[in-house]
Protein backbone atom coordinates (compact mmCIF):
# COMPACT_ATOMS: atom_id res chain seq x y z
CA UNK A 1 -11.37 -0.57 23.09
CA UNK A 2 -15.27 -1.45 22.60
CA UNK A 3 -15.70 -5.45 23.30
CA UNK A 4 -17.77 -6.08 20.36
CA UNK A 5 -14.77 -4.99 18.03
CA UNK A 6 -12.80 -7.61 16.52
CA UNK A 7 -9.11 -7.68 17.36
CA UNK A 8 -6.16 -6.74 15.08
CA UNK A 9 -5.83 -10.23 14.35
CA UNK A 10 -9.44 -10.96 13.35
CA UNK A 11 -9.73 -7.33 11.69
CA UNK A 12 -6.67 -8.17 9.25
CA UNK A 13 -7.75 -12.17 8.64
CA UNK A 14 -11.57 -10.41 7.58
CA UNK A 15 -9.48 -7.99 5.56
CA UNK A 16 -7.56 -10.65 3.98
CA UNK A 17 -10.27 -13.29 3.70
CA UNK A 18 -12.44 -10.71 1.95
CA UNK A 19 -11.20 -8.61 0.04
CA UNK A 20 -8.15 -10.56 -1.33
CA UNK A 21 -10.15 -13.72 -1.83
CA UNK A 22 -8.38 -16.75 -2.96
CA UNK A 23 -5.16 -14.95 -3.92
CA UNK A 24 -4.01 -14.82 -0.41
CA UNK A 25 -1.17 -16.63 0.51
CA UNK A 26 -1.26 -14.95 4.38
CA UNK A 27 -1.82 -13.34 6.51
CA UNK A 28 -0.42 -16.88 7.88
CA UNK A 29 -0.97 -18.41 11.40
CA UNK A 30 1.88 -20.12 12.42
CA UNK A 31 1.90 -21.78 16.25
CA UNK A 32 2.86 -18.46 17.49
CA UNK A 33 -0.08 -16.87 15.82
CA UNK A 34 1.54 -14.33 13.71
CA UNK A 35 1.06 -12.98 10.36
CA UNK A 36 3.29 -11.29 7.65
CA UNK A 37 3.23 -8.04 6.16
CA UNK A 38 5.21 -6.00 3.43
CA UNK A 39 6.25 -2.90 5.24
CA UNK A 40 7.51 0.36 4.00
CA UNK A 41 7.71 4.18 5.39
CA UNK A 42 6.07 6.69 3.69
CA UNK A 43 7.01 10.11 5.26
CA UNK A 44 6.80 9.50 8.99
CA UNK A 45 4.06 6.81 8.36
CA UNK A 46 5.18 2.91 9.07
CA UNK A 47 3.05 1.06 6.30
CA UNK A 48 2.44 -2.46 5.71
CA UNK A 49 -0.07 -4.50 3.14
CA UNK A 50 -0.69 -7.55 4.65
CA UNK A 51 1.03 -10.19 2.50
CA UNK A 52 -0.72 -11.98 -0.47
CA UNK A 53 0.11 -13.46 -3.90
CA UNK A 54 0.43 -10.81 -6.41
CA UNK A 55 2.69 -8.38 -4.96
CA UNK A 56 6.36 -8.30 -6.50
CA UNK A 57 9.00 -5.92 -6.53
CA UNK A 58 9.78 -4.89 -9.72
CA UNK A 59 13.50 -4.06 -11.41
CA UNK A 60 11.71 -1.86 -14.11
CA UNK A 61 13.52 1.86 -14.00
CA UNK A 62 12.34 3.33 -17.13
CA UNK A 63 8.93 5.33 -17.20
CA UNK A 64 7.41 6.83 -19.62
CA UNK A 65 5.62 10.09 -18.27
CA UNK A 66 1.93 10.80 -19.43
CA UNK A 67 1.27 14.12 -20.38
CA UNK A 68 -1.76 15.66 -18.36
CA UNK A 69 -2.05 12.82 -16.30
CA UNK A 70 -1.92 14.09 -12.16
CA UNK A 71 1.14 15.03 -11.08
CA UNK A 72 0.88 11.98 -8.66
CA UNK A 73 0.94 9.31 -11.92
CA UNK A 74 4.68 9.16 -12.71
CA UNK A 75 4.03 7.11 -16.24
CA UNK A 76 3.99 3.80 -17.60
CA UNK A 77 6.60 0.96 -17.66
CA UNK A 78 6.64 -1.90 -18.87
CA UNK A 79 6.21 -5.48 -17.14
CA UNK A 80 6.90 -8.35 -19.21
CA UNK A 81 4.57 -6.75 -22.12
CA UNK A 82 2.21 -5.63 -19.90
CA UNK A 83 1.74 -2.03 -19.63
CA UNK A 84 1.22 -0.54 -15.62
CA UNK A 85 0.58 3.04 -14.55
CA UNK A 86 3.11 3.85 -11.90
CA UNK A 87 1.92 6.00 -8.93
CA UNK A 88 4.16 7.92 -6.90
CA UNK A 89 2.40 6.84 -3.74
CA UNK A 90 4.13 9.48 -1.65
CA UNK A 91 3.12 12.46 -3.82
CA UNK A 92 -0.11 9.94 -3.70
CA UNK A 93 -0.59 10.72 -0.08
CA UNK A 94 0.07 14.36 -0.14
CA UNK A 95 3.90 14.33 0.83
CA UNK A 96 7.22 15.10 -1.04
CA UNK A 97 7.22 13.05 -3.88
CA UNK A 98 9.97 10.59 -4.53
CA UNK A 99 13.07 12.54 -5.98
CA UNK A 100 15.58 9.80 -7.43
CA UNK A 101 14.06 6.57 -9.15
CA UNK A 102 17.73 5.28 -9.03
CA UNK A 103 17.21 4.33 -5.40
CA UNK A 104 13.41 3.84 -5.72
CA UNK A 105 11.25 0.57 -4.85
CA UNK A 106 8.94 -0.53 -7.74
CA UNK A 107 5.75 -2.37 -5.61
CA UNK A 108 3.75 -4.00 -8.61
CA UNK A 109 0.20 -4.05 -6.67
CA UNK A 110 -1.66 -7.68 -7.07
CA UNK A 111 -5.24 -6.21 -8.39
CA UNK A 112 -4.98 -6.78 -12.16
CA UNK A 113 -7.74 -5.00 -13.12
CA UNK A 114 -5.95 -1.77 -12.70
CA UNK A 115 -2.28 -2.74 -13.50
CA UNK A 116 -0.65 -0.27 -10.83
CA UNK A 117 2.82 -0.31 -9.65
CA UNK A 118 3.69 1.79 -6.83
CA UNK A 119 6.66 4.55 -6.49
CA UNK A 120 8.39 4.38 -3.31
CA UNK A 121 11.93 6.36 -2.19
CA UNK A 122 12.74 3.42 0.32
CA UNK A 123 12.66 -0.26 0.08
CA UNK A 124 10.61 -2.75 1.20
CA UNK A 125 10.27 -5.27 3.83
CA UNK A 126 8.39 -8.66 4.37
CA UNK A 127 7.90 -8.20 8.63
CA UNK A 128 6.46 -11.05 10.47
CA UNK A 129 3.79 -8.91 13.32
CA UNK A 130 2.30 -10.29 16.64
CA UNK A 131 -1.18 -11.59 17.00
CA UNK A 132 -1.15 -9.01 20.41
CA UNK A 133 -0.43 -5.81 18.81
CA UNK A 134 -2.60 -3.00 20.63
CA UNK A 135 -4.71 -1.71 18.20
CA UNK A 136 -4.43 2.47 18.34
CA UNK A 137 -7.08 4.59 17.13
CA UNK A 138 -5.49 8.50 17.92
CA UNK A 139 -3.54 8.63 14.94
CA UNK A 140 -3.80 11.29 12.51
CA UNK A 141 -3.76 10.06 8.70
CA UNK A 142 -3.07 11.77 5.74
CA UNK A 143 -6.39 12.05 4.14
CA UNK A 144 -5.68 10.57 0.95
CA UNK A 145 -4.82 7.13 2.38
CA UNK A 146 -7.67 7.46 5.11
CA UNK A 147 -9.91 5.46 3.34
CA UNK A 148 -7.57 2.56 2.51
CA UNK A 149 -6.29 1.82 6.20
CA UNK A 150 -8.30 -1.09 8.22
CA UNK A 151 -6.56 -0.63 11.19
CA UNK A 152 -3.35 1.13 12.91
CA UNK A 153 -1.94 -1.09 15.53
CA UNK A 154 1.32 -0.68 18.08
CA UNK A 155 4.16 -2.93 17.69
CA UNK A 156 7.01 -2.81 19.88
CA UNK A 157 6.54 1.05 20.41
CA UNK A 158 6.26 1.44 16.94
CA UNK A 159 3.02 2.57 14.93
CA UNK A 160 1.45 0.29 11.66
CA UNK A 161 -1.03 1.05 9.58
CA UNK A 162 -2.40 -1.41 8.02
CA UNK A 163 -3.74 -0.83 4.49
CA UNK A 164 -6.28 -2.48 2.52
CA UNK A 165 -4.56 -2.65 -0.78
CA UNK A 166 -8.08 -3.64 -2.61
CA UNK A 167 -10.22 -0.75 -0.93
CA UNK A 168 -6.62 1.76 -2.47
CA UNK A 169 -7.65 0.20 -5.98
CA UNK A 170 -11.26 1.30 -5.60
CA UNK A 171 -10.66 4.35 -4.61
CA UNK A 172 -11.96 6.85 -7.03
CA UNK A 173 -8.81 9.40 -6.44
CA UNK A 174 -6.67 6.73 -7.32
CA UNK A 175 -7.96 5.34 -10.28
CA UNK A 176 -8.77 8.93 -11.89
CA UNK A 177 -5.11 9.98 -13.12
CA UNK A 178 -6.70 13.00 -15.65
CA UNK A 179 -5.59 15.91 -14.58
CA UNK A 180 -6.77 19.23 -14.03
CA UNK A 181 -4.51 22.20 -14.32
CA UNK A 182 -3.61 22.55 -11.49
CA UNK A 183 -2.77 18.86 -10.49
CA UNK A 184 -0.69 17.74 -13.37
CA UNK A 185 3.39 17.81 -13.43
């Protein structure tokens, strides 16, 4: 690893610091230098968003679908009055979409300007990581979420990667749900 890289530890407190701003509640230090995550698998893919105030799980099962959205947007649902677009974040990243929303995870995402929940088949975690994870960088991503991971690190033998939840809400893929003919449901 080059010596004038920052560490997984300093990457994901930069990552934190700026680009979730004062709405981050971690990633938190404790004595034993760790920091907390909310983790999920996608496919093969061990995710975690590093944990900050505005993430919730969500109960919500009913969505409404869009017509001619991207086959990717699932619908709407409602949150408290609030109307969010829910992604299936599999089908997102170019994998088998999720199949039964009886045993799917709502993930309400904390940017507000988009009001975005995502779709995923398995639950989620809050995992406490090491400030010495190894930081890996032969890892082949699926190109869709490319843009939004800061860093893929080792844990224990197993693989992270790390997204930037703020740099997923900027992408322009993800906030475009038109369709096209041959994207939508």
């Amino acid at each position: 690893m080059n010596q004038d890289q920052p560490g997984p530890l300093e990457q994901l407190q930069a990552l934190a610091a700026g680009s979730m701003g004062s709405a981050v509640i971690g990633i938190r230090q404790t004595e034993a230098r760790s920091w907390r995550g909310f983790t999920m698998r996608l496919g093969e893919l061990n995710l975690v968003f590093p944990f900050a105030g505005g993430f919730e799980i969500l109960t919500e099962r009913e969505i409404q679908p869009i017509p001619w959205a991207t086959r990717w947007l699932r619908g709407i649902t409602n949150v408290r009055g609030e109307v969010y677009t829910v992604v299936d974040f599999a089908d997102f990243a170019g994998l088998p979409g999720v199949t039964s929303l009886r045993s799917a995870t709502l993930l309400k995402l904390p940017d507000e300007n988009i009001k975005s929940a995502l779709l995923l088949e398995r639950r989620v975690n809050l995992r406490s990581f090491s400030e010495y994870l190894a930081q890996v960088d032969d890892m082949e991503l699926p190109p869709a979420l490319a843009p939004a991971v800061s860093v893929v690190l080792e844990d224990g033998g197993e693989r992270w990667v790390v997204l930037d939840v703020n740099a997923l809400c900027r992408m322009a893929t993800f906030r475009s749900i038109a369709g096209t003919p041959d994207t939508v449901h």
